[in-house]
Protein backbone atom coordinates (compact mmCIF):
# COMPACT_ATOMS: atom_id res chain seq x y z
CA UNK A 1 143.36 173.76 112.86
CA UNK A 2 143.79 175.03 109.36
CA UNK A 3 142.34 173.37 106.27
CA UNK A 4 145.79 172.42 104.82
CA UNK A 5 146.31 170.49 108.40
CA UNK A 6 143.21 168.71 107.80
CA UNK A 7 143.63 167.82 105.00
CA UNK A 8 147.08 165.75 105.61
CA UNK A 9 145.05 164.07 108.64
CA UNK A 10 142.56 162.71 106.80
CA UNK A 11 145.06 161.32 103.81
CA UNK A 12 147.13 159.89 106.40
CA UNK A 13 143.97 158.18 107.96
CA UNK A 14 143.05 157.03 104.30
CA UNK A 15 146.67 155.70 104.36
CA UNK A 16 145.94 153.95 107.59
CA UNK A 17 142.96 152.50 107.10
CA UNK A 18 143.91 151.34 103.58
CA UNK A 19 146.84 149.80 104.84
CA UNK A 20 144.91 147.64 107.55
CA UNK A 21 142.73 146.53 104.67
CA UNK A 22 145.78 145.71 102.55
CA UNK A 23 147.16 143.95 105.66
CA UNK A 24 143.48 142.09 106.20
CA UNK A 25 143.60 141.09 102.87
CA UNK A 26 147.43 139.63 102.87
CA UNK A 27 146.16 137.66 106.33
CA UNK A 28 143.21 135.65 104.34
CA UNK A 29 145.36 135.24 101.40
CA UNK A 30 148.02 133.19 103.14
CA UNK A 31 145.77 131.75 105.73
CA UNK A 32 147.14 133.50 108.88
CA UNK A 33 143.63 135.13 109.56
CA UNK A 34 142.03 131.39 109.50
CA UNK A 35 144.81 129.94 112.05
CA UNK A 36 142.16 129.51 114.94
CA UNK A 37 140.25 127.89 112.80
CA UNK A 38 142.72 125.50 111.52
CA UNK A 39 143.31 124.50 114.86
CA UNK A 40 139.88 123.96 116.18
CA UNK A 41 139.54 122.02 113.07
CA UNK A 42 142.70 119.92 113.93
CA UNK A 43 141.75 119.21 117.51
CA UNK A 44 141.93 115.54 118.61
CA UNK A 45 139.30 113.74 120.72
CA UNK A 46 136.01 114.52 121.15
CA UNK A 47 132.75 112.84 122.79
CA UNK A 48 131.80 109.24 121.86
CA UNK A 49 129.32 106.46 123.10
CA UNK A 50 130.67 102.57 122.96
CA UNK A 51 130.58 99.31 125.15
CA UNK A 52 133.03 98.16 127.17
CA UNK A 53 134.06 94.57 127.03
CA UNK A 54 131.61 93.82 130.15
CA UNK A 55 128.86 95.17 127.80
CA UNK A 56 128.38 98.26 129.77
CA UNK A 57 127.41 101.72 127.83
CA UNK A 58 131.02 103.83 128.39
CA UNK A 59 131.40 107.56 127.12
CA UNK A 60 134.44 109.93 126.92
CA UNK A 61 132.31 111.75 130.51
CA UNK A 62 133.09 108.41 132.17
CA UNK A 63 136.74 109.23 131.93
CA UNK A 64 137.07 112.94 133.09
CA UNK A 65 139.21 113.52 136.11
CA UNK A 66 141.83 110.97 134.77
CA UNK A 67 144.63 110.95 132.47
CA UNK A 68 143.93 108.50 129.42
CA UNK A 69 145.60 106.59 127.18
CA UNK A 70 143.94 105.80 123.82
CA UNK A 71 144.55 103.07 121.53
CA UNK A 72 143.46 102.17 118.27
CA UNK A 73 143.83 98.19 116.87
CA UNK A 74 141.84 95.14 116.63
CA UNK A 75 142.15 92.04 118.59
CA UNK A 76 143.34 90.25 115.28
CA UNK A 77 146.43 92.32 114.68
CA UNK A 78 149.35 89.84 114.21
CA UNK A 79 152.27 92.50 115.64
CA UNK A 80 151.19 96.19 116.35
CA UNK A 81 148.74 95.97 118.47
CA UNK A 82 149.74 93.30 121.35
CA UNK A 83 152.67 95.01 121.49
CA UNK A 84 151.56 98.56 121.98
CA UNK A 85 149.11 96.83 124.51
CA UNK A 86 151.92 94.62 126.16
CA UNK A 87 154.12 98.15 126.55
CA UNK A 88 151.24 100.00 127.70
CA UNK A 89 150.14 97.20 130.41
CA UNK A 90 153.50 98.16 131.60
CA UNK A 91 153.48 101.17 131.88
CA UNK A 92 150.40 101.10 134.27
CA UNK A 93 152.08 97.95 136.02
CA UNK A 94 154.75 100.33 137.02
CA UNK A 95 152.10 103.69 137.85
CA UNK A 96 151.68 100.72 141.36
CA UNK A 97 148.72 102.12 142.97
CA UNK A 98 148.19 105.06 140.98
CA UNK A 99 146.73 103.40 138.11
CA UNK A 100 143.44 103.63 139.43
CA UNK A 101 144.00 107.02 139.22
CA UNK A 102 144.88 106.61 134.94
CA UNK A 103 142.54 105.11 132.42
CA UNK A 104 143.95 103.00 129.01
CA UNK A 105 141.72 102.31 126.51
CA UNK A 106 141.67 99.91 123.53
CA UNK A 107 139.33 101.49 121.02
CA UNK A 108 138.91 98.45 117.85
CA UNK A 109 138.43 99.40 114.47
CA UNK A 110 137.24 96.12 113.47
CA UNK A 111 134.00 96.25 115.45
CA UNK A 112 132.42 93.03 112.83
CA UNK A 113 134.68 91.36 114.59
CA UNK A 114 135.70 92.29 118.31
CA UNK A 115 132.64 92.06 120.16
CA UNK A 116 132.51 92.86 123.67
CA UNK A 117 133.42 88.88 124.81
CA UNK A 118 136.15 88.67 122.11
CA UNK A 119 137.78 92.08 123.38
CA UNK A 120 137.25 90.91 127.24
CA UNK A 121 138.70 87.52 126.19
CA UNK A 122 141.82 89.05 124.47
CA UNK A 123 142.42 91.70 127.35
CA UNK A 124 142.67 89.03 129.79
CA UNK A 125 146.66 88.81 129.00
CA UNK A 126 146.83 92.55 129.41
CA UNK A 127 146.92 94.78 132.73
CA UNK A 128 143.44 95.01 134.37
CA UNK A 129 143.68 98.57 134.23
CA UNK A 130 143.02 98.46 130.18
CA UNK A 131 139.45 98.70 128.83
CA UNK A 132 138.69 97.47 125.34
CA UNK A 133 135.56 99.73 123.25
CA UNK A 134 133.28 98.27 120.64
CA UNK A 135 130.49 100.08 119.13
CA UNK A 136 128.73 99.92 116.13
CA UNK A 137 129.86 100.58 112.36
CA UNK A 138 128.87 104.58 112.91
CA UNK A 139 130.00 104.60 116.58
CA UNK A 140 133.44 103.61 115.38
CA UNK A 141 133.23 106.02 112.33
CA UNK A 142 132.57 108.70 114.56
CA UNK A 143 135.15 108.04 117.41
CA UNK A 144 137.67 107.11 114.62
CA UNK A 145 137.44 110.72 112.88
CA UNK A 146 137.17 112.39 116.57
CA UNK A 147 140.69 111.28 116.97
CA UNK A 148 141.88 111.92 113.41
CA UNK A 149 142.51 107.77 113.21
CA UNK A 150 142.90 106.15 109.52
CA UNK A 151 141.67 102.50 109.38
CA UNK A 152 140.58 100.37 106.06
CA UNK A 153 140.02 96.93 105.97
CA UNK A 154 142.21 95.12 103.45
CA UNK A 155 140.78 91.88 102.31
CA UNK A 156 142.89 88.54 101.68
CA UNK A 157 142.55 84.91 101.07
CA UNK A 158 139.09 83.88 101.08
CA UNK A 159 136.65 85.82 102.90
CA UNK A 160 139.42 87.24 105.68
CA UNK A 161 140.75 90.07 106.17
CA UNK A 162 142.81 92.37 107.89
CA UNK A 163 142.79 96.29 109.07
CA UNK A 164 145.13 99.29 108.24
CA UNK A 165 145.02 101.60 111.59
CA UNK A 166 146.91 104.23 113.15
CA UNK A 167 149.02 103.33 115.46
CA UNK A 168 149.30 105.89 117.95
CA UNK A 169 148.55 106.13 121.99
CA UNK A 170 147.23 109.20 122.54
CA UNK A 171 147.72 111.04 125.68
CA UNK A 172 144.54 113.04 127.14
CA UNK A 173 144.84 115.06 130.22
CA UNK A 174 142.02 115.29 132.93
CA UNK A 175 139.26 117.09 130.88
CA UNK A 176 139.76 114.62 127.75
CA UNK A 177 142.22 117.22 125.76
CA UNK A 178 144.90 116.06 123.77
CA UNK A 179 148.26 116.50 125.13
CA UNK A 180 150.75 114.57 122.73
CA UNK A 181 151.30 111.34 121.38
CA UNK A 182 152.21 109.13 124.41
CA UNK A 183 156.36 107.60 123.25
CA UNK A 184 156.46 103.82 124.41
CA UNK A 185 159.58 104.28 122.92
CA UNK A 186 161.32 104.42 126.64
CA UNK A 187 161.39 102.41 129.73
CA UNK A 188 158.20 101.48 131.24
CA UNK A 189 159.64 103.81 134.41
CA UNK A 190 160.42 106.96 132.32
CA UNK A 191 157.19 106.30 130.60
CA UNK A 192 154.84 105.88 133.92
CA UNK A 193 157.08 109.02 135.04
CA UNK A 194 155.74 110.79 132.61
CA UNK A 195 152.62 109.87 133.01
CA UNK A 196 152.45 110.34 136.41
CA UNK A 197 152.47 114.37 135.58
CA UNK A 198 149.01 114.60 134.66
CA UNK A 199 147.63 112.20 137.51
């Protein structure tokens, strides 16, 4: 190999290597490089510890090997709520026997409020098959930001008030990872059909 061939191998390596830095460089700039990150950062779900309305200690492990629908409300939402309840209560209706083989939750964001007899009092016009979760200030906090959920209380007259929430049902498969906000805007069939999928 003669020293002028050399020579153009190691400028073209320069060139190479300089133009994966360059390319590095671009990739941080505009964010691509941090894409993995982004989306760990933007995953939905996560571990929590609450009661259940029978006063029993529930966590997300309690769930695994079922598909699960997750709601956010309070038992003293005027319209939301018992709807998205109401829908949901028929979607398991029409699952028939393989309900047992879903989970629904009700996960409040007023916790002040919906104590474990107040949420087992208000499920009782919903589908057996739903579960209602209190928890603490912090245990709400925590489950709330697991599952990216906004909620604010909004005072009004006297000492009441009310709560701003999300309202999505979230759709976990069997290990507890999000798969998609669950429509309810379809029949109760097409929506237990759906559902059925990740039984």
């Amino acid at each position: 190999m003669t020293v002028k061939t050399t020579r153009l191998l190691l400028a073209l390596g320069a060139f190479v290597a300089g133009l994966i830095v360059c390319f590095g460089v671009v990739m941080l700039l505009t964010g691509q490089a941090g894409a993995p990150i982004r989306a760990q950062a933007a995953a939905i779900g996560g571990p929590f510890h609450l009661i259940d309305q029978d006063g029993r200690a529930v966590s997300d492990e309690d769930f695994r090997g079922k598909p699960l629908l997750v709601f956010f409300g309070y038992t003293h939402c005027p319209d939301v709520c018992p709807t998205t309840l109401f829908d949901v209560s028929e979607v398991m209706r029409r699952l028939g026997p393989e309900a047992d083989r879903a989970a629904a939750l009700f996960i409040t964001v007023d916790p002040q409020r919906d104590t474990p007899a107040t949420l087992k009092d208000y499920l009782s016009s919903f589908d057996p098959h739903l579960r209602g979760l209190t928890g603490s200030t912090d245990a709400t906090a925590a489950v709330a930001k697991a599952y990216r959920v906004y909620y604010k209380k909004v005072p009004t007259e006297g000492d009441d008030y009310t709560m701003d929430h999300t309202a999505i049902v979230y759709l976990m498969d069997k290990d507890g990872h999000f798969v998609a906000p669950f429509s309810l805007r379809r029949t109760p069939e097409a929506a237990a059909d759906d559902l059925r999928r990740y039984l």
